[in-house]
Protein backbone atom coordinates (compact mmCIF):
# COMPACT_ATOMS: atom_id res chain seq x y z
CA UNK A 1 0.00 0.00 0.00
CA UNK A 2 1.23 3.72 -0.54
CA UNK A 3 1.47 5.76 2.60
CA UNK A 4 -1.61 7.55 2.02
CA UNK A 5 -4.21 5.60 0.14
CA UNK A 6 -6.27 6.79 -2.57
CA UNK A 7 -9.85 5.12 -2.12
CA UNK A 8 -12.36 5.83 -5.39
CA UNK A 9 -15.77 4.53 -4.11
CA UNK A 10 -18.46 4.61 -7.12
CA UNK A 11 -21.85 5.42 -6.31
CA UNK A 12 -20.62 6.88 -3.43
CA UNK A 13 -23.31 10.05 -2.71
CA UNK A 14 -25.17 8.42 -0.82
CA UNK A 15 -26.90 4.27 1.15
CA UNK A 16 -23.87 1.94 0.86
CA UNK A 17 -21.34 3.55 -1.28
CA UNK A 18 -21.54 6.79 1.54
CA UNK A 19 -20.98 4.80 4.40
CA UNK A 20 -18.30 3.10 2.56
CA UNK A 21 -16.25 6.19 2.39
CA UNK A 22 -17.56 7.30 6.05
CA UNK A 23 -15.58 3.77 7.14
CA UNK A 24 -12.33 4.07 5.01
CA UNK A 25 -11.94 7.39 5.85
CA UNK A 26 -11.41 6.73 9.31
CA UNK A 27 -8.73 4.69 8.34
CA UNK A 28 -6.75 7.65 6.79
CA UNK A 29 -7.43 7.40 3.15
CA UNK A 30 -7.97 9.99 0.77
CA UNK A 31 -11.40 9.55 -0.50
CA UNK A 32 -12.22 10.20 -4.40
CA UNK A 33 -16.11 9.81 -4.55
CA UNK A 34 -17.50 9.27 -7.76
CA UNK A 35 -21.34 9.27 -8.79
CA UNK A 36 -23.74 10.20 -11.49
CA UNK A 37 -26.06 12.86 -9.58
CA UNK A 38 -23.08 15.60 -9.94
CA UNK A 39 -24.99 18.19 -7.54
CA UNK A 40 -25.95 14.99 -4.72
CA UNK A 41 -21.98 13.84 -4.61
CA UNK A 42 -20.30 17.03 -4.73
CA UNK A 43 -23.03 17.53 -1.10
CA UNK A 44 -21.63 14.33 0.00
CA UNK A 45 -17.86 15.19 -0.32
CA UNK A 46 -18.71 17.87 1.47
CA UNK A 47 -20.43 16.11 4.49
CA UNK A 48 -17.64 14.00 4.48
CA UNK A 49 -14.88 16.51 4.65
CA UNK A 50 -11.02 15.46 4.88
CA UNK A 51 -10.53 16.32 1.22
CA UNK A 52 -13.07 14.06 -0.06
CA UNK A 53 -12.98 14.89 -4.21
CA UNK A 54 -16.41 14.51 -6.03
CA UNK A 55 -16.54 13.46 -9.75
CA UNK A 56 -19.65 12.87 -11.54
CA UNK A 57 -19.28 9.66 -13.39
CA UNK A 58 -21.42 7.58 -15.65
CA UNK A 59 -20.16 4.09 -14.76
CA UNK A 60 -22.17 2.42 -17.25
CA UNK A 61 -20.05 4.08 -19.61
CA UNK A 62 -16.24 2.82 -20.50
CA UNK A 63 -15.44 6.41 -21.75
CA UNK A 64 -16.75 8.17 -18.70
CA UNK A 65 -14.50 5.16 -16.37
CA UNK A 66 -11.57 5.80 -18.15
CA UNK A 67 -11.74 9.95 -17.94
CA UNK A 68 -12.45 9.36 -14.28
CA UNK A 69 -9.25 7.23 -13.66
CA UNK A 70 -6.98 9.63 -16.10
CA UNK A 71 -8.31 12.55 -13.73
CA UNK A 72 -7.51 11.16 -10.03
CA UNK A 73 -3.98 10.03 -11.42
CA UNK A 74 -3.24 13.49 -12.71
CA UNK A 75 -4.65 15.37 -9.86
CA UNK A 76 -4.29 13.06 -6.59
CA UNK A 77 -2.88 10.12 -7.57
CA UNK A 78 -2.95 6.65 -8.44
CA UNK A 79 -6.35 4.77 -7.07
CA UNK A 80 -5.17 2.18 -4.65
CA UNK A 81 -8.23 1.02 -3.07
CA UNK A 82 -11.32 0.77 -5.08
CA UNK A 83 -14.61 -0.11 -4.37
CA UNK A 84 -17.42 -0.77 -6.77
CA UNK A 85 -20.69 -0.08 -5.65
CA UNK A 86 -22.47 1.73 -8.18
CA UNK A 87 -25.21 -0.18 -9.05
CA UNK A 88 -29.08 0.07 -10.46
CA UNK A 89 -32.20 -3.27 -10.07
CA UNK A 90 -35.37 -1.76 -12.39
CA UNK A 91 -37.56 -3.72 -10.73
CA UNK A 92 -40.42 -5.13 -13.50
CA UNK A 93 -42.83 -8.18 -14.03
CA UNK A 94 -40.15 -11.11 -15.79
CA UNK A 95 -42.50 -11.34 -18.70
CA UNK A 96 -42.67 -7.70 -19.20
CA UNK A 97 -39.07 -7.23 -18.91
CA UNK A 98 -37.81 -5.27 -21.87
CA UNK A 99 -33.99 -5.83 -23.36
CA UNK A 100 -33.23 -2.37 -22.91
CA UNK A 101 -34.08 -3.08 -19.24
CA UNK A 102 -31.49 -5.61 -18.58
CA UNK A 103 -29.10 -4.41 -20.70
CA UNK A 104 -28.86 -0.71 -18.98
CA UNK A 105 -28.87 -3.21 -15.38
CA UNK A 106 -25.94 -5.43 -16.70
CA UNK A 107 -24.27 -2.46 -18.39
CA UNK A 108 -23.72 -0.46 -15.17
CA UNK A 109 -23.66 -3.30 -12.32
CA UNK A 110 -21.07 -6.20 -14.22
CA UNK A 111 -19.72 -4.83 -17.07
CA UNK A 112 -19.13 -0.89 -15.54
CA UNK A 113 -17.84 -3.26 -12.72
CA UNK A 114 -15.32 -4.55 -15.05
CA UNK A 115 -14.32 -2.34 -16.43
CA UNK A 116 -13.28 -0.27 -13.63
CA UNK A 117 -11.46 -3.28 -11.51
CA UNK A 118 -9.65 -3.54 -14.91
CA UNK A 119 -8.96 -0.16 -15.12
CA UNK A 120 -7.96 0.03 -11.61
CA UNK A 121 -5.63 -3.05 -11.85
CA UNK A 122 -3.65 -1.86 -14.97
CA UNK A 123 -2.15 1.01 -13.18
CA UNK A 124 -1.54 -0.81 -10.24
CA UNK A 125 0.58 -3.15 -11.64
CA UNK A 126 2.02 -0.64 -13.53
CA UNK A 127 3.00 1.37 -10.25
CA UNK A 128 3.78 -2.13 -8.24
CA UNK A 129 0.89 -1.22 -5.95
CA UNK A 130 -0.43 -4.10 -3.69
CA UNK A 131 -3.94 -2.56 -3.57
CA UNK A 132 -7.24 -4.06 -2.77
CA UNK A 133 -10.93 -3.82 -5.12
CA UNK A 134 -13.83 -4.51 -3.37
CA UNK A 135 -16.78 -4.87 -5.76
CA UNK A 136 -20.30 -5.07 -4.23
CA UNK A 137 -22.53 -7.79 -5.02
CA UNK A 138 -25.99 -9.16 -3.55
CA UNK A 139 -27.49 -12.39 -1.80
CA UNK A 140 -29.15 -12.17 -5.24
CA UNK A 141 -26.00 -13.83 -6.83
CA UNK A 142 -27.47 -16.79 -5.11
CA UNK A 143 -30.62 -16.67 -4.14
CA UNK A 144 -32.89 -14.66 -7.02
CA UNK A 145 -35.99 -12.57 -7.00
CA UNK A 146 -38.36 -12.82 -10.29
CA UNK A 147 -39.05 -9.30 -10.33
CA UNK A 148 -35.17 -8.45 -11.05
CA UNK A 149 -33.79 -10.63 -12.99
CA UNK A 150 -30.85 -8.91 -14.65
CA UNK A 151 -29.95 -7.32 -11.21
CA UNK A 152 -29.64 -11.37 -10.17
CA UNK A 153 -27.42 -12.26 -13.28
CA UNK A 154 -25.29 -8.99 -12.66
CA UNK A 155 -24.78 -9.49 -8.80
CA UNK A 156 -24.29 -13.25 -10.04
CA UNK A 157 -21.42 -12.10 -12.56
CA UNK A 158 -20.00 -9.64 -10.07
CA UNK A 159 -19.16 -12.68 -7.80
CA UNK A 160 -17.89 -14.60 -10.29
CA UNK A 161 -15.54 -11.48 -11.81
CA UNK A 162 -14.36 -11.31 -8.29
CA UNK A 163 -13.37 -14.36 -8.49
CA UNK A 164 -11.66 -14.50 -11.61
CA UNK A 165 -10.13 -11.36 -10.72
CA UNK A 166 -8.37 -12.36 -7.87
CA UNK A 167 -6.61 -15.11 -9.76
CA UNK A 168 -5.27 -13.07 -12.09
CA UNK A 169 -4.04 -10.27 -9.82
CA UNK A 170 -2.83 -12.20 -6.66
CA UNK A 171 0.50 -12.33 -7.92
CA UNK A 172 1.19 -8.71 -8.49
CA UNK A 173 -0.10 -8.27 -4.79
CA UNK A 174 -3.58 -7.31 -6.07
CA UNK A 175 -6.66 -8.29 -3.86
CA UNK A 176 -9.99 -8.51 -5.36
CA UNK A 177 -13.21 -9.13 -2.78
CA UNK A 178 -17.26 -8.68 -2.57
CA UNK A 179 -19.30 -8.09 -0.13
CA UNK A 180 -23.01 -9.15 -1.14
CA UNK A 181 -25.34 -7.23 1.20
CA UNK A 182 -28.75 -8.18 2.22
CA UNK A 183 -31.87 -5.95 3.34
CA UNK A 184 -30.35 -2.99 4.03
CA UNK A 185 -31.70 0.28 4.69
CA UNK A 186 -31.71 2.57 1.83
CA UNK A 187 -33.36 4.35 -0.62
CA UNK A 188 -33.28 0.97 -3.03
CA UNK A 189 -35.19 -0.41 0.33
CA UNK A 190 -37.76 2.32 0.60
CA UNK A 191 -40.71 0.51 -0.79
CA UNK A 192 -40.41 -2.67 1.10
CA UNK A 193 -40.00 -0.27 4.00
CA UNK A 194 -42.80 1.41 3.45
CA UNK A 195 -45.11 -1.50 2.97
CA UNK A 196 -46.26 -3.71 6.27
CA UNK A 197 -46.70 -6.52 3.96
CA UNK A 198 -43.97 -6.81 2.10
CA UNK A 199 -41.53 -5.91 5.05
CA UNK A 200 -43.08 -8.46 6.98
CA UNK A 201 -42.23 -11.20 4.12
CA UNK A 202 -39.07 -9.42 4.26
CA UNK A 203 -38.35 -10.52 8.11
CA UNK A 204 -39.87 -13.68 8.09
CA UNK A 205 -36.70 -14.60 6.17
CA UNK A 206 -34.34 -12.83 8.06
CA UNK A 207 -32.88 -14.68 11.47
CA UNK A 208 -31.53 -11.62 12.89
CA UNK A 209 -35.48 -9.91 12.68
CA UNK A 210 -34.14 -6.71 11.28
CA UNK A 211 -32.78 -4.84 8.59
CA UNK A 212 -29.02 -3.74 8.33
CA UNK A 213 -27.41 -0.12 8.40
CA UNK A 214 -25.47 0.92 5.34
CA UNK A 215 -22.74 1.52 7.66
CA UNK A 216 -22.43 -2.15 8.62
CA UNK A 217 -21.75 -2.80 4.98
CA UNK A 218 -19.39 -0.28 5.32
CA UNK A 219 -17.38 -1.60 7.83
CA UNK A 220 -17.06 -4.88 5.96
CA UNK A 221 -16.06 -3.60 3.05
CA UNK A 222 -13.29 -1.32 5.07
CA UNK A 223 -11.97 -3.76 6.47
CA UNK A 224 -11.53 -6.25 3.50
CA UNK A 225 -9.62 -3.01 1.96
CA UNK A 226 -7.60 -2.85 4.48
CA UNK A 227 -4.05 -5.18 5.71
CA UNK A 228 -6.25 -6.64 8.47
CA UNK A 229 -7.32 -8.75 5.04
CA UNK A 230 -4.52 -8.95 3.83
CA UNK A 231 -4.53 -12.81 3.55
CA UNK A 232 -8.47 -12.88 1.62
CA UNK A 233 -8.66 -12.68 -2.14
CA UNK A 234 -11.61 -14.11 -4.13
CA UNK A 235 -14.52 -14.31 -1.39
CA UNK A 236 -17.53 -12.83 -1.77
CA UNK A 237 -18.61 -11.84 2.23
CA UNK A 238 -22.52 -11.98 2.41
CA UNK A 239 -23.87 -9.57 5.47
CA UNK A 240 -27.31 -10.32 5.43
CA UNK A 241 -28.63 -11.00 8.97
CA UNK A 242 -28.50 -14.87 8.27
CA UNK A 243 -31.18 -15.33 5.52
CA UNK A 244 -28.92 -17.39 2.97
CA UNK A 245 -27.86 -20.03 5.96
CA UNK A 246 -32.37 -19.97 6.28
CA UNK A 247 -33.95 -23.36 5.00
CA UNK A 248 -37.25 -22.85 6.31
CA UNK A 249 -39.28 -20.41 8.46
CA UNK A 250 -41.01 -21.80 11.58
């Protein structure tokens, strides 16, 4: 690791991405926030304070990733700890399900994914940089929802990039993780939230009877970027209150 870090967290104005940065912040890095509502992540930079940058980014877009990258290297620095949380589900009936739909899901959450570990990874190999990538992915890469489909298949890819990722980088120093959150409280959440019904479906599945804080996937994902995990490459972490160890409700 360099003696400062430089941590880009996508999607990072606000939920999980936000209390991402909150955590490795603490931890001395130099956050680089980057996010597609330009006026809602230059507020969070500011919130956050220490010299967090905001950069409004289109992560669905390769050009957009690679003007983002060319712009913290010549201003700050080279990225040494990213994390890739922007993401998008379009919720919508499976039959009614258009291709546009799942492409614009699959465009932002694997291949923007992708694309930006790859970025990332090029320059630091090219700087001998032993950094760490933590991409975020879902209980839906194993457990699926008919409703969102592609954002199943893209959390599903996501854990399998991960994977793949950390093979290829482990010997230039190079860790690649995921976290794959559960229920979690935030603005993705709010209907379920807002509906009795559905949030008690939501809790008959979960063991711990609750939904988790953003921050609590923030801490995670701090820690595998940090050298407390410095020995775990390839995993996908899943903080979800227990439901995938669930086989039945009583």
């Amino acid at each position: 690791m360099t003696e400062k870090r430089i941590a880009l967290i996508t999607g990072g104005a606000q939920g999980i991405g936000y209390a991402c940065a909150e955590a490795i912040s603490e931890d001395g890095a130099q956050i680089v926030l980057a996010d597609i509502n330009g006026e809602a992540v230059e507020l969070a930079a500011s919130r956050l304070g220490g010299g967090a940058i905001a950069i409004q980014c289109d992560m669905s877009k390769t050009e957009e990733i690679d003007q983002l990258f060319e712009r913290i290297e010549s201003e700050v620095g080279v990225v040494s700890v990213l994390i890739n949380n922007a993401g998008i589900a379009l919720p919508c009936d499976f039959l009614e399900t258009t291709i546009e739909q799942f492409r614009a899901v699959i465009d932002l959450n694997l291949i923007g994914t992708f694309y930006a570990l790859q970025r990332a990874a090029k320059a630091m190999v090219k700087d001998g940089i032993s950094g760490s990538i933590v991409n975020m992915s879902s209980i839906n890469a194993q457990v699926a929802i008919p409703a969102i489909a592609a954002y199943c298949a893209s959390k599903g890819g996501v854990m399998q990039v991960t994977k793949s990722a950390s093979l290829a980088l482990a010997s230039h120093g190079i860790r690649v993780n995921a976290v794959g959150p559960g229920s979690i409280d935030t603005a993705m959440m709010a209907g379920v939230n807002a509906n009795p019904e559905a949030m008690k479906m939501v809790m008959s599945r979960t063991p711990m009877g609750r939904v988790g804080e953003p921050r609590e996937i923030g801490n995670v994902v701090a820690f595998l970027a940090s050298d407390k995990a410095s020995y775990i490459t390839g995993e996908t972490i899943y903080v979800d209150g227990g439901r995938l160890g669930m086989n039945y409700t009583c």
